[in-house]
Protein backbone atom coordinates (compact mmCIF):
# COMPACT_ATOMS: atom_id res chain seq x y z
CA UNK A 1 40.06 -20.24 -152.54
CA UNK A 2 42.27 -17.16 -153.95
CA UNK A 3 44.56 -19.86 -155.89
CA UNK A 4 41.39 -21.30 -157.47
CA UNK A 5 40.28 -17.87 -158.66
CA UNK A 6 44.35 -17.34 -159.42
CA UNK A 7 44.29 -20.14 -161.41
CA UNK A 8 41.05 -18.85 -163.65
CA UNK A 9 38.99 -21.27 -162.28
CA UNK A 10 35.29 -20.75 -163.12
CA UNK A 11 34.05 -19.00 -160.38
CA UNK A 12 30.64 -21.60 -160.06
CA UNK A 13 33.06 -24.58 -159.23
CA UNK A 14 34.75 -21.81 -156.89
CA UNK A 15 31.86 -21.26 -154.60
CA UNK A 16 31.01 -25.51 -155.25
CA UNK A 17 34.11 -25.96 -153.42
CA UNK A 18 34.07 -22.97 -150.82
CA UNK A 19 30.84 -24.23 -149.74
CA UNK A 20 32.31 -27.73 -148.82
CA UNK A 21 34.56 -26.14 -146.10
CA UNK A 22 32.18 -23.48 -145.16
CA UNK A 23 29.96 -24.26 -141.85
CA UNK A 24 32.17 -27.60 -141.29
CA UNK A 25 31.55 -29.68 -138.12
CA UNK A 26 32.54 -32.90 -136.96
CA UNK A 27 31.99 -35.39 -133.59
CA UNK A 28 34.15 -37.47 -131.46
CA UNK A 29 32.71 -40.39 -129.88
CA UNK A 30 33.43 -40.83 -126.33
CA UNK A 31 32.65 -44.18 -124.99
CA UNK A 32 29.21 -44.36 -126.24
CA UNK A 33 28.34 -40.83 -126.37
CA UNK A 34 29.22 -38.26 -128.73
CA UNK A 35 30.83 -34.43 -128.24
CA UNK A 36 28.98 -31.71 -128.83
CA UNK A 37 29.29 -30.05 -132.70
CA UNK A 38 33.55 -29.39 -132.89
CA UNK A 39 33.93 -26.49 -135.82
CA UNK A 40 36.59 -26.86 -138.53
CA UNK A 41 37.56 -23.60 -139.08
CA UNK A 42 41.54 -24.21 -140.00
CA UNK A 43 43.20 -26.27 -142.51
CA UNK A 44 41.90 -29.09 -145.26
CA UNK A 45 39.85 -32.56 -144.87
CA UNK A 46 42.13 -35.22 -143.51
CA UNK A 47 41.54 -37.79 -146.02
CA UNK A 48 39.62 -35.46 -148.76
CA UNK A 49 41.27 -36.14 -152.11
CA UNK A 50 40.68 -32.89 -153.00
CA UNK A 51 43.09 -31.53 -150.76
CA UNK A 52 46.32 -32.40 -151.57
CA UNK A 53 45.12 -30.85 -154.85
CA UNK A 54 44.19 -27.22 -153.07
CA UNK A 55 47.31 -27.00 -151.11
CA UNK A 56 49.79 -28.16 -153.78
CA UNK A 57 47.88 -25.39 -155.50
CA UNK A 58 48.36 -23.12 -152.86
CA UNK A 59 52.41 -23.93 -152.18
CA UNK A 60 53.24 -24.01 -155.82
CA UNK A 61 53.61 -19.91 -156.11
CA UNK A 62 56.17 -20.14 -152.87
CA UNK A 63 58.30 -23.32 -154.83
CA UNK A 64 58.31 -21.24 -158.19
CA UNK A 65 59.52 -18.13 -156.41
CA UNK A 66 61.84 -20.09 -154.90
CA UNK A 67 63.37 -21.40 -157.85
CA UNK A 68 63.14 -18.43 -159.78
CA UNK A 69 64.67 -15.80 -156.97
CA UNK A 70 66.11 -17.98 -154.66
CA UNK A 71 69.66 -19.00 -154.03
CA UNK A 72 69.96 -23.29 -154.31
CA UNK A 73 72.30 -25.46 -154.51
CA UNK A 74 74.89 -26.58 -157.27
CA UNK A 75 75.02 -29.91 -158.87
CA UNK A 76 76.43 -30.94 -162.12
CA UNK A 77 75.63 -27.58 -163.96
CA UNK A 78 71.71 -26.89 -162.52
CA UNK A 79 70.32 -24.66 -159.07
CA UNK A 80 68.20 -26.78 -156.42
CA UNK A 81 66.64 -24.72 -154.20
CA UNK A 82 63.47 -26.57 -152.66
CA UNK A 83 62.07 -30.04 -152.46
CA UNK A 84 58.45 -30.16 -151.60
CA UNK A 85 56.34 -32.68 -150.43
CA UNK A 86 52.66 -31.88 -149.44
CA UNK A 87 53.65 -29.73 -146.44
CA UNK A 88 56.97 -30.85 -145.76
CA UNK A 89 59.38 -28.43 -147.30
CA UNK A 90 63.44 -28.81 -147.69
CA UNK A 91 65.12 -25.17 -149.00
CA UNK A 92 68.94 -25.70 -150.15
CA UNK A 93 71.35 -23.12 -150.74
CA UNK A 94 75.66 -23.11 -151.11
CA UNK A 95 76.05 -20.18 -148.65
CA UNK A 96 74.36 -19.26 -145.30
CA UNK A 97 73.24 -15.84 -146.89
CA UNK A 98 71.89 -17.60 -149.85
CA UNK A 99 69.65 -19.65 -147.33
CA UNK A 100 68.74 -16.09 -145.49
CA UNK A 101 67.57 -15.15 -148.59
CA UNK A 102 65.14 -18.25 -149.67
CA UNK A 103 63.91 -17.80 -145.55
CA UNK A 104 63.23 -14.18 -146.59
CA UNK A 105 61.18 -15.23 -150.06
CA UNK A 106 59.47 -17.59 -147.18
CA UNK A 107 58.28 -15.37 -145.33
CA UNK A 108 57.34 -12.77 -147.88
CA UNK A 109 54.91 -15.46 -149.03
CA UNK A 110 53.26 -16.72 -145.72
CA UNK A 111 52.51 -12.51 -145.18
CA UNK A 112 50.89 -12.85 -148.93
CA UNK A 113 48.74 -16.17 -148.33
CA UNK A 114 47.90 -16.17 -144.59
CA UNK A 115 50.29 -18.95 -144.32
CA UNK A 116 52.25 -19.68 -140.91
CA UNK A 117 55.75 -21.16 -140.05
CA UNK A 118 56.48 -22.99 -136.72
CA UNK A 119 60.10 -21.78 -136.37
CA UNK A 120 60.09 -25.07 -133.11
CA UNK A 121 59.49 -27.81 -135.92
CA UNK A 122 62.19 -26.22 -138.47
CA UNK A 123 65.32 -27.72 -138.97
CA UNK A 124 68.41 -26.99 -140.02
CA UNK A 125 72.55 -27.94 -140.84
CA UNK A 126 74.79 -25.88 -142.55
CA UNK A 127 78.18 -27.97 -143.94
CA UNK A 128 80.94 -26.08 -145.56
CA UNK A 129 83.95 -27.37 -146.60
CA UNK A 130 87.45 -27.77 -145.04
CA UNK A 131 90.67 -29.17 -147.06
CA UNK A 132 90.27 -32.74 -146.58
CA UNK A 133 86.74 -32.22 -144.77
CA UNK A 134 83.93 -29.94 -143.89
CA UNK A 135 82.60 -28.32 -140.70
CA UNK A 136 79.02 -28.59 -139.36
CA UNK A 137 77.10 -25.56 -138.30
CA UNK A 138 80.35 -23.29 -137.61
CA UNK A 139 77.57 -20.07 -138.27
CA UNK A 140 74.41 -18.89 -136.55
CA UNK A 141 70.83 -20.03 -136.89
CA UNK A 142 69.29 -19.04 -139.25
CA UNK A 143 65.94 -17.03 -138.09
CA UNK A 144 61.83 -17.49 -138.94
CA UNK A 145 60.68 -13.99 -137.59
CA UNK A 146 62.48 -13.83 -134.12
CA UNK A 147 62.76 -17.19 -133.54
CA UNK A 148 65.69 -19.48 -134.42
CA UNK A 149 65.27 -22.66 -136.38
CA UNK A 150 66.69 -25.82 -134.39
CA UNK A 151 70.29 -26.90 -135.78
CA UNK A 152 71.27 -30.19 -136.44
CA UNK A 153 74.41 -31.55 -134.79
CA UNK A 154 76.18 -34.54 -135.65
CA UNK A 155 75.38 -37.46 -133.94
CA UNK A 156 71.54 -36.50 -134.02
CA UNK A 157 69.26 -36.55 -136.46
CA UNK A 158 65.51 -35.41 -137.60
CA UNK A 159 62.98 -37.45 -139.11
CA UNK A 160 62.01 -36.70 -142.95
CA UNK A 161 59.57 -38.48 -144.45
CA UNK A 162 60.32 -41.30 -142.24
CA UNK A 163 63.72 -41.10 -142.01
CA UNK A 164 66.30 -39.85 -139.98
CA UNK A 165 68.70 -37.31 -141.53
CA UNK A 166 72.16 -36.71 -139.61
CA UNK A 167 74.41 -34.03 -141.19
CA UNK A 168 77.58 -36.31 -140.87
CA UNK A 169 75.86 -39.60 -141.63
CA UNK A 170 73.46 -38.72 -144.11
CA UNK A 171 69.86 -41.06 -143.94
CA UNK A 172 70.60 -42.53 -140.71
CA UNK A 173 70.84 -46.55 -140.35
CA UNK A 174 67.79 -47.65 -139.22
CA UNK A 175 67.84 -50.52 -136.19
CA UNK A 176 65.20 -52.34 -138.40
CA UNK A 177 65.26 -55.87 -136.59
CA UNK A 178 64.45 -53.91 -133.21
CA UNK A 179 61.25 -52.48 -135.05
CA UNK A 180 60.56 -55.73 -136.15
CA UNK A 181 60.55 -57.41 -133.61
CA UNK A 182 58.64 -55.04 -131.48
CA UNK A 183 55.95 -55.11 -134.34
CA UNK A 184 55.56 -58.94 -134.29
CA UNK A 185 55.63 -58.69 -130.49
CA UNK A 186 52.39 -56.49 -130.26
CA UNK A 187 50.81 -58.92 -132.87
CA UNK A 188 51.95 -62.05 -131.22
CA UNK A 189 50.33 -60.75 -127.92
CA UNK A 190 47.01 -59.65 -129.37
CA UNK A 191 44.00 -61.66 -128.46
CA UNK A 192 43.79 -62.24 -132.07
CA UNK A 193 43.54 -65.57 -134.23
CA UNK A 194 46.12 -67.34 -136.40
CA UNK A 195 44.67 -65.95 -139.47
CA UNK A 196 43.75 -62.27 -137.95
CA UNK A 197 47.61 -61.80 -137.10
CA UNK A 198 48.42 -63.32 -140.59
CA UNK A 199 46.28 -60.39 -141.69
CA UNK A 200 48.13 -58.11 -139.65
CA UNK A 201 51.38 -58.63 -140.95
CA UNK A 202 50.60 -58.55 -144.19
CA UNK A 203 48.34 -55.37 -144.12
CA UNK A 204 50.27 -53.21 -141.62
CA UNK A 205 53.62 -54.52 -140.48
CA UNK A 206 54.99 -55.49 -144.09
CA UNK A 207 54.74 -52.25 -146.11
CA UNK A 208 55.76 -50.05 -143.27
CA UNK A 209 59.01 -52.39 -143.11
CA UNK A 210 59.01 -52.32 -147.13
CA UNK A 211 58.73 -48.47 -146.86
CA UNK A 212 61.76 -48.00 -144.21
CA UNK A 213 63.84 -50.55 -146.16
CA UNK A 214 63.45 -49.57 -149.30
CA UNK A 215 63.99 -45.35 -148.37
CA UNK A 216 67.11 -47.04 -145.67
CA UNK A 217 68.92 -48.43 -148.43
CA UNK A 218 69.19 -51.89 -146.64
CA UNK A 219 71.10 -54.43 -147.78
CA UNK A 220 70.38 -58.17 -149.06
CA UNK A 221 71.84 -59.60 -145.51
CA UNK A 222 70.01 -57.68 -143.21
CA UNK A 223 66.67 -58.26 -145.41
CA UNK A 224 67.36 -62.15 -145.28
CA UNK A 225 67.74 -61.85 -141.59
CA UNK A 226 64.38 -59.58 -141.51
CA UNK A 227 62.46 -62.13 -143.88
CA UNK A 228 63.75 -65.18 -141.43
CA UNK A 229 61.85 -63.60 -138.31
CA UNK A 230 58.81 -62.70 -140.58
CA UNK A 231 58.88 -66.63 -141.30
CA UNK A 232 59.75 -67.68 -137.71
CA UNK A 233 56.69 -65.44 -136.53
CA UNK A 234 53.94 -66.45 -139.34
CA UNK A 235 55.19 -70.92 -138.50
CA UNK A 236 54.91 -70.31 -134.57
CA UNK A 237 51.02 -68.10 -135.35
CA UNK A 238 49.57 -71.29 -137.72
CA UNK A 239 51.36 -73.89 -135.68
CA UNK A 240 53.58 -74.84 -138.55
CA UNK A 241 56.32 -77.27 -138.65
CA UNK A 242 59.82 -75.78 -138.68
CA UNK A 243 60.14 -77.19 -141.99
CA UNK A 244 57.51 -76.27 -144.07
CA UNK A 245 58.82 -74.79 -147.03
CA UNK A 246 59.35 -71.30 -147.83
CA UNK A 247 56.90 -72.00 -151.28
CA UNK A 248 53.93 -71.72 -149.39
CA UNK A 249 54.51 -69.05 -147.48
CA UNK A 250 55.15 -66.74 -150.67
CA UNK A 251 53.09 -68.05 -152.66
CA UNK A 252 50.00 -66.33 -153.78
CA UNK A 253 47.00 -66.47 -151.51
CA UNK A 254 45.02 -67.16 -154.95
CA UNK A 255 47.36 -70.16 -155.43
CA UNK A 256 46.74 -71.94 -152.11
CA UNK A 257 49.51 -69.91 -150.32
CA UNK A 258 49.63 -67.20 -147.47
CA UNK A 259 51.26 -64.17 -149.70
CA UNK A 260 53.61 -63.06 -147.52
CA UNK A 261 55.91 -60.97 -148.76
CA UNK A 262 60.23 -61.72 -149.23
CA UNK A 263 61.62 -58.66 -148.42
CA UNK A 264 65.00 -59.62 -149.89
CA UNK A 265 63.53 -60.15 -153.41
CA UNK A 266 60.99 -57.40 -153.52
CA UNK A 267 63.33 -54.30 -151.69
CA UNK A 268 66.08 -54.52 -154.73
CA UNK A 269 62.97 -55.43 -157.33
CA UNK A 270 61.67 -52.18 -155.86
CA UNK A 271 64.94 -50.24 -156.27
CA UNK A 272 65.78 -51.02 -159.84
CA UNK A 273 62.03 -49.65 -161.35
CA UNK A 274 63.08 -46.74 -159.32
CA UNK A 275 66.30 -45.97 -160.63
CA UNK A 276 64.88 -46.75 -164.30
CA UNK A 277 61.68 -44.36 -163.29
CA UNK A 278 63.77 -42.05 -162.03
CA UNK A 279 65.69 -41.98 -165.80
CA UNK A 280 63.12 -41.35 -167.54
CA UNK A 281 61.05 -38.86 -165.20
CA UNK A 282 59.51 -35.87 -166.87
CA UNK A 283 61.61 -33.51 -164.99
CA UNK A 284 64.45 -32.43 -166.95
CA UNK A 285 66.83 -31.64 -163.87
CA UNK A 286 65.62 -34.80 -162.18
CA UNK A 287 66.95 -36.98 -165.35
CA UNK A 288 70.20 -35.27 -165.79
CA UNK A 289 71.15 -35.05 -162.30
CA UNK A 290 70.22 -39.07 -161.90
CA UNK A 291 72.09 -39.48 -165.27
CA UNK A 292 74.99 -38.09 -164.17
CA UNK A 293 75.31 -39.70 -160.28
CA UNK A 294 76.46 -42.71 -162.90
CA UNK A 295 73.39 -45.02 -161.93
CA UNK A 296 73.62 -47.43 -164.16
CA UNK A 297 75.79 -49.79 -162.49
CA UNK A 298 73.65 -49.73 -158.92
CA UNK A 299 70.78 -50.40 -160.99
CA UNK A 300 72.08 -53.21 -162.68
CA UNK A 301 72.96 -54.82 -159.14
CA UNK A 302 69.66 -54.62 -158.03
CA UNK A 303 68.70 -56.13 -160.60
CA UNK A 304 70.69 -58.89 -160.14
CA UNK A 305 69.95 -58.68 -156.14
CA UNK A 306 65.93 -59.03 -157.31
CA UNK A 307 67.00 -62.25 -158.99
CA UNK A 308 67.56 -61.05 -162.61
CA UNK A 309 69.60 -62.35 -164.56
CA UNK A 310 72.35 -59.80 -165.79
CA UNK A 311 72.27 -60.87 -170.12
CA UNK A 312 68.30 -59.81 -169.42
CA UNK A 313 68.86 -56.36 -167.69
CA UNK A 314 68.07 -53.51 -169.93
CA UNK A 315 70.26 -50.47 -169.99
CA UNK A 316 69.08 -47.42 -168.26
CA UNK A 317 68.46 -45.42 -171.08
CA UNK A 318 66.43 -48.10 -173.00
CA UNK A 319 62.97 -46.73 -173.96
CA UNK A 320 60.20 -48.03 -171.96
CA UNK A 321 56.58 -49.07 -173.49
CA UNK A 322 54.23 -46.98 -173.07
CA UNK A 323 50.80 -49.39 -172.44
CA UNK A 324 47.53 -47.34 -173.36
CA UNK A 325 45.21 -50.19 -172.24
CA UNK A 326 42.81 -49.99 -175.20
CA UNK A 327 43.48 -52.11 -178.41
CA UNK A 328 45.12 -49.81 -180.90
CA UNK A 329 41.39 -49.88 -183.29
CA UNK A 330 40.31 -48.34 -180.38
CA UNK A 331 42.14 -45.84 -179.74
CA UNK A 332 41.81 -44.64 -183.19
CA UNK A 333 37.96 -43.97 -182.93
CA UNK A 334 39.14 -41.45 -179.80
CA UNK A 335 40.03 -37.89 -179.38
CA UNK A 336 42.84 -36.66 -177.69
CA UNK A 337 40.27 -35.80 -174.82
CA UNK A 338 39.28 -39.19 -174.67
CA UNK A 339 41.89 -41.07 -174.87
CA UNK A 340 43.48 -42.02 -172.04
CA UNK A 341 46.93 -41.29 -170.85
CA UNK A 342 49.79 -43.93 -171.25
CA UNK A 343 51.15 -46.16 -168.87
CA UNK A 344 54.72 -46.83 -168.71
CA UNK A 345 55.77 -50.33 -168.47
CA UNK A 346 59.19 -50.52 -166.84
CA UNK A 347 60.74 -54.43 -166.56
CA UNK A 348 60.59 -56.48 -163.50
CA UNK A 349 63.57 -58.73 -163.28
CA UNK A 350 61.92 -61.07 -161.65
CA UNK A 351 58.58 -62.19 -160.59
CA UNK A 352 59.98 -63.98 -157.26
CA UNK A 353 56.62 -65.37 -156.48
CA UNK A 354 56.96 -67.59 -159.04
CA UNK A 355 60.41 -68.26 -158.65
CA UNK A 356 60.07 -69.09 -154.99
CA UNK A 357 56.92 -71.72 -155.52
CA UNK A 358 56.41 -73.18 -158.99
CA UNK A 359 59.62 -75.04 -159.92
CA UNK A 360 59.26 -76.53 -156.46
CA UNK A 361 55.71 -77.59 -157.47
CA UNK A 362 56.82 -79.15 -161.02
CA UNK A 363 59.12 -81.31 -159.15
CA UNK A 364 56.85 -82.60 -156.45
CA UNK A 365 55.36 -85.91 -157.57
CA UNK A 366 51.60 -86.77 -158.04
CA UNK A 367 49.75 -88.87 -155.28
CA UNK A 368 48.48 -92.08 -156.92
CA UNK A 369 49.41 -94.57 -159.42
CA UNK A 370 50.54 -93.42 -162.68
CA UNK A 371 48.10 -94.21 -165.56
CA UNK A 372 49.25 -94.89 -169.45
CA UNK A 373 47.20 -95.16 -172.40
């Protein structure tokens, strides 16, 4: 709770929050029996949405220091030195004794906040340039304490987020049609019905395949190939014809369809509001560096990729609306407490649920006779 009281919190909601980690137990059930009382003495409530909160509270000091004192990395004019998320830390630095140093600032701060390093999870690469190349880990490991952090070779890689990094490759090409088609595999065999495994795709298989896409940079061919398993699967669960049209799989549930999802339409859709998120983001160093990787003309082919049409994309730079979901009389009647924060709107090229189902449906004729007045 030090950051709390660091922070100035009031030192009521202090002991509010103490208290709900103080005296913590929890049970396992066992069959049909439960374990005896298990104590939670280490670490924050899997789940609890308060902490991400407390430990991005509690890391923030070490990411500061870092980017204050430490030695990063160049690009285009600005110093990177760390790239947090929740727990999972990256540290960059131009030299090997300029990552010594932000290991040192590491460690000074886990001495400070009770924190711990497992040197066996830590990796490491170190690339320095050659005249028409660059070398891979011609140094030592680097140290945590006494023990060396594991270096990165190329031709192997270690997972990030989700993805495999290789120091020669970069993000690592994913074999998504094998993970596919183990996926659909374990739902085709469950003792499950038609609609359960419908249920399954769409709630679990889908996003994590959206997620590893998306983060894989995969491409519109591979994508169509994943979408026409997806669509092989989903036909052979509901005892479909082969035929049955693509409309009805896509479409909404709410519209009389099964919502599955076209990866090859939503991936790219999902790219270009990145790149135009990523733009405008908040973060000064964020926007420049993105501004000057020249982005403008990948984002305008995903747009085009997501079905846009390419006199409709907006440039890059445009400014965005900013949607404050009240009605403007509203907001007027507000304080600056009350009101709430903005949304920003960025464009979708395309809304290919739509484009997939109802032109097919305006040209479909009506059962009956036709009837004039």
């Amino acid at each position: 709770m030090w950051v709390l009281r660091e922070r100035g919190l009031d030192q009521h909601i202090v002991n509010i929050i103490s208290d709900s980690y103080r005296n913590v137990h929890t049970r396992m059930e066992v069959g049909k029996e439960l374990t005896p009382a298990i104590a939670i003495n280490v670490g924050v409530k899997q789940g609890d949405p308060m902490s991400p909160l407390l430990f991005n509270l509690a890391i923030d000091p070490l990411v500061s220091t870092l980017e204050r004192e430490g030695q990063g990395f160049g690009y285009e004019g600005h110093r990177i030195t760390a790239l947090a998320f929740a727990d999972d830390l990256v540290m960059l630095s131009d030299l090997w004794e300029g990552m010594s140093a932000n290991i040192e600032i590491l460690e000074s701060f886990c001495k400070l906040s009770g924190l711990k390093v497992q040197a066996n999870k830590c990796h490491g690469f170190f690339l320095k340039p050659t005249h028409d190349s660059y070398t891979v880990n011609n140094c030592d490991a680097w140290k945590i304490g006494t023990e060396g952090l594991n270096m990165i070779n190329p031709g192997e890689s270690e997972k990030y987020l989700g993805l495999k990094v290789d120091p020669w490759l970069g993000f690592a090409k994913l074999t998504l049609s094998d993970k596919l088609d183990t996926w659909l595999e374990r739902i085709d065999r469950a003792p499950l019905k038609p609609s359960q495994k419908l249920e399954m795709l769409n709630t679990f298989t889908i996003p994590r395949v959206i997620y590893l896409a998306d983060h894989s940079d995969c491409k519109r061919t591979p994508l169509a190939s994943l979408d026409d398993k997806i669509r092989r699967a989903v036909k052979e669960w509901l005892h479909l014809p082969a035929d049955t049209c693509n409309g009805f799989l896509y479409a909404r549930s709410r519209d009389g369809g099964l919502g599955v999802t076209r990866l090859a339409s939503l991936i790219p859709s999902i790219q270009a509001r990145r790149l135009h998120r990523i733009a405008h983001s908040e973060d000064e160093i964020i926007r420049q560096v993105a501004l000057a990787s020249r982005i403008e003309e990948e984002y305008k082919k995903r747009w085009i990729e997501a079905g846009g049409s390419e006199s409709d994309a907006p440039a890059i730079s445009d400014p965005v609306f900013l949607d404050y979901i009240l009605p403007q009389f509203v907001l007027e009647k507000l304080n600056k407490w009350e009101r709430p924060s903005p949304k920003a709107r960025y464009p979708i090229p395309c809304n290919w649920r739509n484009a997939e189902f109802l032109p097919r449906q305006r040209n479909l004729a009506l059962p009956g006779r036709s009837y004039q007045q």
